[in-house]
Protein backbone atom coordinates (compact mmCIF):
# COMPACT_ATOMS: atom_id res chain seq x y z
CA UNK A 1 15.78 44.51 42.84
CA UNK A 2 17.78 41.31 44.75
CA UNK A 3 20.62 40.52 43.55
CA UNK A 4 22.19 37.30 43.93
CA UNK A 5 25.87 36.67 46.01
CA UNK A 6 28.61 35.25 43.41
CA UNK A 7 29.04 31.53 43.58
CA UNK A 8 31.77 30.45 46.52
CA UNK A 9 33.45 27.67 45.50
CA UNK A 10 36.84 25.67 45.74
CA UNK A 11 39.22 27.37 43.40
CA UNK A 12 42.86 26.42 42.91
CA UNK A 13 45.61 29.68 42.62
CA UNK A 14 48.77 29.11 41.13
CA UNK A 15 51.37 31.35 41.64
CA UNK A 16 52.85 31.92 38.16
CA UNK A 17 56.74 32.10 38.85
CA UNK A 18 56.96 29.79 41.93
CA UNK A 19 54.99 27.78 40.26
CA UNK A 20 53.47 27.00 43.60
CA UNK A 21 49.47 26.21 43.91
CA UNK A 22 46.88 26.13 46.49
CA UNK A 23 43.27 25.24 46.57
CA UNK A 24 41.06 27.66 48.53
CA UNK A 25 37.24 29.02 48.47
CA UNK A 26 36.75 31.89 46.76
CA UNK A 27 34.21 33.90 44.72
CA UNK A 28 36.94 34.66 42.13
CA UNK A 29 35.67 34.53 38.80
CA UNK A 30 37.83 32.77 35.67
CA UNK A 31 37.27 30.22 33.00
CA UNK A 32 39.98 28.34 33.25
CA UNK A 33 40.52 24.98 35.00
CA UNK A 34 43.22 22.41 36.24
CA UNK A 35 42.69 18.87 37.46
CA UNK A 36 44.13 18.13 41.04
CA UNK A 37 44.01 14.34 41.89
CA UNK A 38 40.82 13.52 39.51
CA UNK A 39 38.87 16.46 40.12
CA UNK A 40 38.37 19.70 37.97
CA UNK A 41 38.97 23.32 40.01
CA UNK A 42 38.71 26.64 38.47
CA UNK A 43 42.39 28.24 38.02
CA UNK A 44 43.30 31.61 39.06
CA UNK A 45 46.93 32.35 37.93
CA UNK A 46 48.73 35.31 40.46
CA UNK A 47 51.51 37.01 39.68
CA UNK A 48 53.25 37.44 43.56
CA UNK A 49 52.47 35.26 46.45
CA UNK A 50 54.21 34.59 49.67
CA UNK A 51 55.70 31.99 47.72
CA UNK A 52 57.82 34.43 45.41
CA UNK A 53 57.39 38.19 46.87
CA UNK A 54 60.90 39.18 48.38
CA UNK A 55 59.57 40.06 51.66
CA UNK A 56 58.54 36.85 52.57
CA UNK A 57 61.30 34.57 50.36
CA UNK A 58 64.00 36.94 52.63
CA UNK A 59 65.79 37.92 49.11
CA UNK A 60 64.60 41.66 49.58
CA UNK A 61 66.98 43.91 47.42
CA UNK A 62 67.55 47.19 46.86
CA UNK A 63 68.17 48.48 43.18
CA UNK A 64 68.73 51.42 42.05
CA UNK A 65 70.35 51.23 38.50
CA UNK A 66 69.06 54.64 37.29
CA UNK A 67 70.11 56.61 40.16
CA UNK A 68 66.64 57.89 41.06
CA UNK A 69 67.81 58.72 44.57
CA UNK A 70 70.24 61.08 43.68
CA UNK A 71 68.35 62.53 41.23
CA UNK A 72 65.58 63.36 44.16
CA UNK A 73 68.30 64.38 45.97
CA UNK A 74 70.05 67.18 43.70
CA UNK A 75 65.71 68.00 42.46
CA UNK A 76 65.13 68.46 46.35
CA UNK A 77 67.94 68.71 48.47
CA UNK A 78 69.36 65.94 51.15
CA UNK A 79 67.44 65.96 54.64
C-alpha cells in the first residue's frame, strides 16, 4: 500500500492577535483562504507567534492572582 506525501504548498499564517501574517510552504491542511496582492493562499490562523508570545515581545510577566505559590508552599513546605 503507497501512500501519497500531503501537498506542499505556499500557505499564508496569520497570527490572530498581532494580527501579523506571513506566507510560507507548508503541508498544513485548512479550507480557508486570503488574497495577498492578487493571488489566493490557503490561511492558517495561530494563536501565539513570535509576533505576540511574551518571550519574544520582552513583556514577560509574572501573575499570580490566586496565590498558587503559596498554596504549594504551605501543601509542601518552602525549599
Amino acid at each position: 500500500m503507497r501512500t501519497s506525501h500531503p501537498d506542499y504548498r505556499p500557505v499564508i499564517f496569520r497570527d490572530r492577535s498581532a494580527g501579523t501574517t506571513w506566507l510560507t510552504r507548508s503541508t498544513a491542511a485548512t479550507d480557508r483562504t486570503i488574497d495577498l496582492d492578487g493571488t489566493t493562499y490557503p490561511l492558517v490562523d495561530v494563536d501565539v507567534s513570535s509576533a505576540s508570545h511574551p518571550f519574544w515581545t520582552g513583556r514577560r510577566t509574572t501573575l499570580d492572582t490566586e496565590g498558587r505559590v503559596q498554596a504549594f508552599e504551605r501543601r509542601y513546605g518552602k525549599r
